[in-house]
Protein backbone atom coordinates (compact mmCIF):
# COMPACT_ATOMS: atom_id res chain seq x y z
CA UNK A 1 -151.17 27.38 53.22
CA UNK A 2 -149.36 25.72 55.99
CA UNK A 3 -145.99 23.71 55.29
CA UNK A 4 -147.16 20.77 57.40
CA UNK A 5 -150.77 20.65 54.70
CA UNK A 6 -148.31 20.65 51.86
CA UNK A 7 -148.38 17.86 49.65
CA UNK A 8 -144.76 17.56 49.85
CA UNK A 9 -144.95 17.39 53.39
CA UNK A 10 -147.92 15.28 54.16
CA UNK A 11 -148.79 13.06 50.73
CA UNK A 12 -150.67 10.58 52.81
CA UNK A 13 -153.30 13.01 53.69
CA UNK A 14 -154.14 13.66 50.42
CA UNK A 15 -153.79 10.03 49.37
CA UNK A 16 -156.22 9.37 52.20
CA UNK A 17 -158.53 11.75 51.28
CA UNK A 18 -158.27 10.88 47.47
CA UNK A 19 -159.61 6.95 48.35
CA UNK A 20 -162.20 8.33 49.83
CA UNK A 21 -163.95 10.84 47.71
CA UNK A 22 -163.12 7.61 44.89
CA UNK A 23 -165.09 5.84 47.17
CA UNK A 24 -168.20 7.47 47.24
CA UNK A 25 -167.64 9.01 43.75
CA UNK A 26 -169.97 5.99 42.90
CA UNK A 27 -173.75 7.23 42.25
CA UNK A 28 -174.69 3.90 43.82
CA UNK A 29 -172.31 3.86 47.09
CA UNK A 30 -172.91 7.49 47.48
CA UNK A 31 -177.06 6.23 47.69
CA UNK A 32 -176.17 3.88 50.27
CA UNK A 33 -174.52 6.14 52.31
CA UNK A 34 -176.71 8.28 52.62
CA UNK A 35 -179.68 5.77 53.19
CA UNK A 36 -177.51 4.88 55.73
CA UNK A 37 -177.47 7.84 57.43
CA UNK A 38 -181.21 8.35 56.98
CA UNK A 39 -182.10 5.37 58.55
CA UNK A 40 -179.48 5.38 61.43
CA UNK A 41 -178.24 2.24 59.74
CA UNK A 42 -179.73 -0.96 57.73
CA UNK A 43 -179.41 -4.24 56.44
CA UNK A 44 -178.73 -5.77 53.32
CA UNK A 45 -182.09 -6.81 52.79
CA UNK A 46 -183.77 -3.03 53.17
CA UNK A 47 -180.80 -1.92 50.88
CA UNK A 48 -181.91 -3.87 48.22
CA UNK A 49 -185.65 -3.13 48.76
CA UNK A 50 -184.90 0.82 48.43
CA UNK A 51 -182.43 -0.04 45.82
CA UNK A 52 -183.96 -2.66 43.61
CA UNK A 53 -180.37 -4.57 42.53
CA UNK A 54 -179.22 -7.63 42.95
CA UNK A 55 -177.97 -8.17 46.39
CA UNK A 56 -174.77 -9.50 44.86
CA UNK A 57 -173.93 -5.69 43.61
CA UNK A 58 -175.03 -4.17 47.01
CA UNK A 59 -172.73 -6.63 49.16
CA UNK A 60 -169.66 -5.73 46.74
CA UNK A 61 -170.80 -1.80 47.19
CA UNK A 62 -171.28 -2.46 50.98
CA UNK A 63 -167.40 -4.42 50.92
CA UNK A 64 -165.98 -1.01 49.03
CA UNK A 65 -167.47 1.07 51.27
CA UNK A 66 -166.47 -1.39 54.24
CA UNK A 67 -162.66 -1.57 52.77
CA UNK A 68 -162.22 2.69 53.16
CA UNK A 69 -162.95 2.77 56.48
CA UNK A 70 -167.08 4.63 55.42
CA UNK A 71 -169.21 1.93 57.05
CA UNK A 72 -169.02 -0.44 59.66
CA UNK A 73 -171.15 -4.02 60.01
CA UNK A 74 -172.37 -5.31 63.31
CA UNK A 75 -173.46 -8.61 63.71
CA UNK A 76 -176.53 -10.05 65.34
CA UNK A 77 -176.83 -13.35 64.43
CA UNK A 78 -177.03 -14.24 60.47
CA UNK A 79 -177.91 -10.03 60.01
CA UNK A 80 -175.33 -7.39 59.64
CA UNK A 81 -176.20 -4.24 60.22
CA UNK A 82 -174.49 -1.54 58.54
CA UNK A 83 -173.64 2.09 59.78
CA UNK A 84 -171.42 4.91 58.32
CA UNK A 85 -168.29 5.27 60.89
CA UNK A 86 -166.64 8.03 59.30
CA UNK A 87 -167.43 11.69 60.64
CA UNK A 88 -165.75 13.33 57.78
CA UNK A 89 -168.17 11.22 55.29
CA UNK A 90 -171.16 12.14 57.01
CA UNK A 91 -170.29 16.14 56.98
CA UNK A 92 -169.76 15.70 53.34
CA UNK A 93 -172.82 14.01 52.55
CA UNK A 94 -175.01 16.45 54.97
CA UNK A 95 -173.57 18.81 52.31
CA UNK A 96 -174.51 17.20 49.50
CA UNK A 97 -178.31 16.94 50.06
CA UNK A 98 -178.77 18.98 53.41
């Protein structure tokens, strides 16, 4: 192992990467993400169609997911449109389920 991947050396990467995997540790956010990535992105609205919760519970998923830096929202108009941002989280969940 290199010095400079120590956790002695570098805690923050492993802090980083330790909010993340927390993140999507959730059966539900990890769902979303990878809807996301199926579909090249969504709404609210299609979330909860595929997901069949209350929209209140998706948003707060979507804000957690929004808060580590996994998805991004872009507006057009009164619609966001979500997207996962994160390279590293989309490698991980192309693991996952292929």
């Amino acid at each position: 192992m290199n010095t400079k991947d120590s956790f002695l050396e570098n805690p923050k990467q492993y802090e980083d990467a330790a909010e993340l995997l927390k993140a999507l540790s959730h059966p539900i956010r990890l769902c979303i993400v990878r809807g996301l990535l199926e579909m090249g992105g969504s709404n609210v609205t299609n979330i909860h169609s595929c997901l069949n919760m209350p929209q209140s519970t998706i948003s707060q998923h979507l804000a957690k997911l929004k808060s580590c830096g996994i998805i991004t929202g872009s507006r057009n108009g009164l619609e966001i449109t979500y997207s996962v941002s994160n390279p590293k989280v989309t490698a991980l969940v192309k693991l996952f389920f292929g």
